[in-house]
Structures are given as structure tokens and as C-alpha cells.
Protein backbone atom coordinates (compact mmCIF):
# COMPACT_ATOMS: atom_id res chain seq x y z
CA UNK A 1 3.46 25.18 -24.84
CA UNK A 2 4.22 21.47 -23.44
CA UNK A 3 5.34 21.53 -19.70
CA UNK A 4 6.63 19.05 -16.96
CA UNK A 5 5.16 19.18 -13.96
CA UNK A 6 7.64 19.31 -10.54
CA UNK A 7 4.37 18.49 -8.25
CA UNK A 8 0.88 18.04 -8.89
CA UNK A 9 -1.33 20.57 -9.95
CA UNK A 10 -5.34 20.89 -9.12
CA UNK A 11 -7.32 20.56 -12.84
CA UNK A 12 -4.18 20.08 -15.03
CA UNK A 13 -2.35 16.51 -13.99
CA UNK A 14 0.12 14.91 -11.53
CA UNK A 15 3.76 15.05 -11.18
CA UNK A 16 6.19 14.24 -13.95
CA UNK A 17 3.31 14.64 -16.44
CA UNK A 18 4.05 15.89 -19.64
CA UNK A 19 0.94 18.49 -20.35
CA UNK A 20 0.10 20.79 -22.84
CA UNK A 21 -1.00 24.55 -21.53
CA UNK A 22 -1.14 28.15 -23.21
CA UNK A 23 2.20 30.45 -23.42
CA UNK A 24 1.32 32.77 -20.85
CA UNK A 25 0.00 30.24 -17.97
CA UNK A 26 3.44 28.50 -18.21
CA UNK A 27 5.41 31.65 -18.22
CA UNK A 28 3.06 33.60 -15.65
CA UNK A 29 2.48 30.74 -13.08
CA UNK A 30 3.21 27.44 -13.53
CA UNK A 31 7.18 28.26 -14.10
CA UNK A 32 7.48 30.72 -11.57
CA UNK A 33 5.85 28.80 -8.84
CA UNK A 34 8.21 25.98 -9.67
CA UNK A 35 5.42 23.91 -10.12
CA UNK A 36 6.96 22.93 -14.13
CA UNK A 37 9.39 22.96 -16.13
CA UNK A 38 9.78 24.15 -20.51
CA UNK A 39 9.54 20.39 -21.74
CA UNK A 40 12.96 21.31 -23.58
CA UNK A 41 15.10 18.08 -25.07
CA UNK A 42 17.57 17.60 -21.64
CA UNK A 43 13.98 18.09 -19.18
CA UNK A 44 12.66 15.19 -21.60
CA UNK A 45 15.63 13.37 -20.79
CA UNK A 46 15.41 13.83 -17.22
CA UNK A 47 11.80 12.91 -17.16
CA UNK A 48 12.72 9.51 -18.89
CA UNK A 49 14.86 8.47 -16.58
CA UNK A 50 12.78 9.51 -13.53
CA UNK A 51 10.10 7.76 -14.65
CA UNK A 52 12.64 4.61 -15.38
CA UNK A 53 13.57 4.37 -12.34
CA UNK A 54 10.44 4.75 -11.02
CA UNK A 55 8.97 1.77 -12.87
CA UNK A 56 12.00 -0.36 -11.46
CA UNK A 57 11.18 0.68 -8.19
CA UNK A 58 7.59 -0.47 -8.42
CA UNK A 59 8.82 -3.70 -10.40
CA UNK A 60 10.82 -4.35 -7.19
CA UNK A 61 8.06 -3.42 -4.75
CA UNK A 62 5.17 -5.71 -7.04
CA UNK A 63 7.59 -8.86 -6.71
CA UNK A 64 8.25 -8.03 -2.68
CA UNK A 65 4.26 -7.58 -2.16
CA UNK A 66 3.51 -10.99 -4.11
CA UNK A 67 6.52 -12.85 -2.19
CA UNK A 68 4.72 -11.25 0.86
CA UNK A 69 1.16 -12.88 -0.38
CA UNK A 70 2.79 -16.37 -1.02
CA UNK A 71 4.47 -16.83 2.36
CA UNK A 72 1.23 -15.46 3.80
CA UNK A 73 -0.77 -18.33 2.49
CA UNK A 74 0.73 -20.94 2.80
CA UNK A 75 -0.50 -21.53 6.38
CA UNK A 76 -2.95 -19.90 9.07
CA UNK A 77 -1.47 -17.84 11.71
CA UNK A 78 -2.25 -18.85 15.00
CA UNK A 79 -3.28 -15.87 17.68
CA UNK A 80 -3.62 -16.82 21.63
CA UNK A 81 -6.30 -15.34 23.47
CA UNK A 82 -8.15 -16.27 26.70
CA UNK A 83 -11.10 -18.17 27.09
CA UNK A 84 -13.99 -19.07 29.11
CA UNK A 85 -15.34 -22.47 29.67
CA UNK A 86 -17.73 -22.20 26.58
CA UNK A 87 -14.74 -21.67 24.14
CA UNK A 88 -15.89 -17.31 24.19
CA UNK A 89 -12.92 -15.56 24.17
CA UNK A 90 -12.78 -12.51 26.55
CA UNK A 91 -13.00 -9.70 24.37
CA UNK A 92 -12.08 -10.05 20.82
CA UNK A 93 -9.40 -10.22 18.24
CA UNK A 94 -8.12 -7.22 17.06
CA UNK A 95 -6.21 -5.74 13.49
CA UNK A 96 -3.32 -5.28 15.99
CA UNK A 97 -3.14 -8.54 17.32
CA UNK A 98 -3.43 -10.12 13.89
CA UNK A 99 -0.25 -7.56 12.67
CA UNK A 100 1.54 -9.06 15.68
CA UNK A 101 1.12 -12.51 14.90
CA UNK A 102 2.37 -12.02 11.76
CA UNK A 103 5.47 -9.82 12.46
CA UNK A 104 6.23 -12.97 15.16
CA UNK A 105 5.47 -15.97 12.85
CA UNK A 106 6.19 -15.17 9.62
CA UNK A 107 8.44 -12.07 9.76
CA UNK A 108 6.78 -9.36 7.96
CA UNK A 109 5.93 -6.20 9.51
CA UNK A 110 2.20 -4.98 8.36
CA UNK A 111 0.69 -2.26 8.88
CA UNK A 112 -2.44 -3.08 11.15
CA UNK A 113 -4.64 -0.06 9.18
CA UNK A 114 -4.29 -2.05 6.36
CA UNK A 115 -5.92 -5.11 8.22
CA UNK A 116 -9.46 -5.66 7.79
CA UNK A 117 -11.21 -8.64 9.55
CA UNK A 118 -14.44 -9.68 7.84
CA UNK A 119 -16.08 -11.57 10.69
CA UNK A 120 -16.19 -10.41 14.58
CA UNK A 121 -14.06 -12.90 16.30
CA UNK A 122 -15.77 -13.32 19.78
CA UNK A 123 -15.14 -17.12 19.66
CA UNK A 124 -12.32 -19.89 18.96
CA UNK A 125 -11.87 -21.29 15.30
CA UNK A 126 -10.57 -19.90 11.76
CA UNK A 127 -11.59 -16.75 10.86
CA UNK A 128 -10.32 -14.92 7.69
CA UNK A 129 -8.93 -11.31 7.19
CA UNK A 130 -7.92 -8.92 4.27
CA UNK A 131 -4.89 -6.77 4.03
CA UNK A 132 -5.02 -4.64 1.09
CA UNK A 133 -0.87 -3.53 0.00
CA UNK A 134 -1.86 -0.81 -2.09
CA UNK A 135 -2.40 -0.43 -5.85
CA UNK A 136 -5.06 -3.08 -6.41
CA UNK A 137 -3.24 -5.81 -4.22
CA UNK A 138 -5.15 -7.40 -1.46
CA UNK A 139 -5.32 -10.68 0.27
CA UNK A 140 -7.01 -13.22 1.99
CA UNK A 141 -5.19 -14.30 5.19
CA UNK A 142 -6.68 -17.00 7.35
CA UNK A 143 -5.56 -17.26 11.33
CA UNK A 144 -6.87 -19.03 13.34
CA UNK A 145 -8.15 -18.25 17.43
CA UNK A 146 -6.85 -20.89 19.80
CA UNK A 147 -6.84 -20.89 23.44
CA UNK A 148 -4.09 -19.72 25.55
């Protein structure tokens, strides 16, 4: 018996997955529990235009996350911090100050979990960063330490 699954199920597949399963698992659990649905002709309809709309959303969000990428390289972002004499920076830059920078320079909001810095940035000069958007897409972003 082919099924649709409402959520995901451990061992069988994710949700909105057409699967195939035996008569009496459907009827005995997997229906009950809501977690599918009989894959009859108007459920195969539905699940078309779920997963429709689903691919326009991600369409919408790829084209966002490479605008995103674009404005983000184009030039370094600049982050303040305060020095000593010998150009050391008291303390050290963080993912947070980094999301800041960009939220106030080029007007994206990013999450700073998604902000790794490669090098420890203890003293002024460019230093490089990757933020990773999900599915596959990361980044290099450059910023640069200057002195407040």
C-alpha cells in the first residue's frame, strides 16, 4: 500500500514522501497516528501542490541568499575595536561583533551562530570569516579590524 507521510517517520522517510509499506502497518499505525495518509488520486493532488509551492519558496529563498552573498562581497566590513600602542587589540573580535557590523553596514541581519572566523583576531588588519546559509551555501566574508 503507497502512503503520504504528514511528518517524518524514524526508518521509513520524511514528510510529504510518497512510500510504499504493507496493508496492515498503514491501517494499524501509520494512519491512525496521523502520521500518513492512503496515497488516493485528490492526496496525490495535494502533495503536488505542497511540494510546488515548496520549491517556489526555496527558488525565492536561493535568489535572496545569493543577492545576500553578492552585496556581501563586494567590500570588507570594517569593525572598531580598541587598541594598544603596538596595534593589539584589547580582547578580540567576536561572531557577534562581525553580525553587528553587518546588520549596520550593509543591512542584513545574520545570524552570529552561523559566523565562523577562521583566524583569532587579536590584532589590526583583514581577517576573513565564513557564514554558512544553509543547504550547501557558504561564504567568504572579509572585514577588516581598524582602530577606534
Amino acid at each position: 500500500m503507497q502512503v503520504i507521510l504528514i511528518q517524518d517517520v524514524d526508518n521509513l522517510g520524511g514528510r510529504n514522501e510518497l512510500v510504499k509499506v504493507k496493508n496492515g502497518y498503514a491501517r494499524n499505525y501509520l494512519i491512525p497516528q496521523k502520521f500518513a495518509v492512503e496515497a488516493s488520486p485528490s492526496n496525490m493532488k495535494q502533495l503536488d501542490e505542497k511540494l510546488k509551492v515548496k520549491a517556489k519558496k526555496e527558488a525565492a529563498m536561493l535568489a535572496e541568499v545569493n543577492k545576500v552573498i553578492a552585496v556581501l562581497g563586494e567590500s570588507p566590513v570594517k569593525i572598531g575595536a580598541k587598541t594598544g600602542t603596538s596595534g593589539k587589540i584589547f580582547g578580540s573580535v567576536t561572531s557577534l561583533q562581525i553580525a553587528r557590523a553587518i546588520r549596520d553596514q550593509k543591512g542584513y541581519e545574520i545570524d552570529r551562530k552561523r559566523i565562523t572566523i577562521t583566524d583569532e583576531v587579536k590584532e589590526l588588519g583583514t581577517y576573513k570569516a565564513s557564514i554558512d546559509f544553509g543547504n550547501g551555501k557558504t561564504t567568504e566574508l572579509e572585514f577588516e579590524v581598524v582602530g577606534e
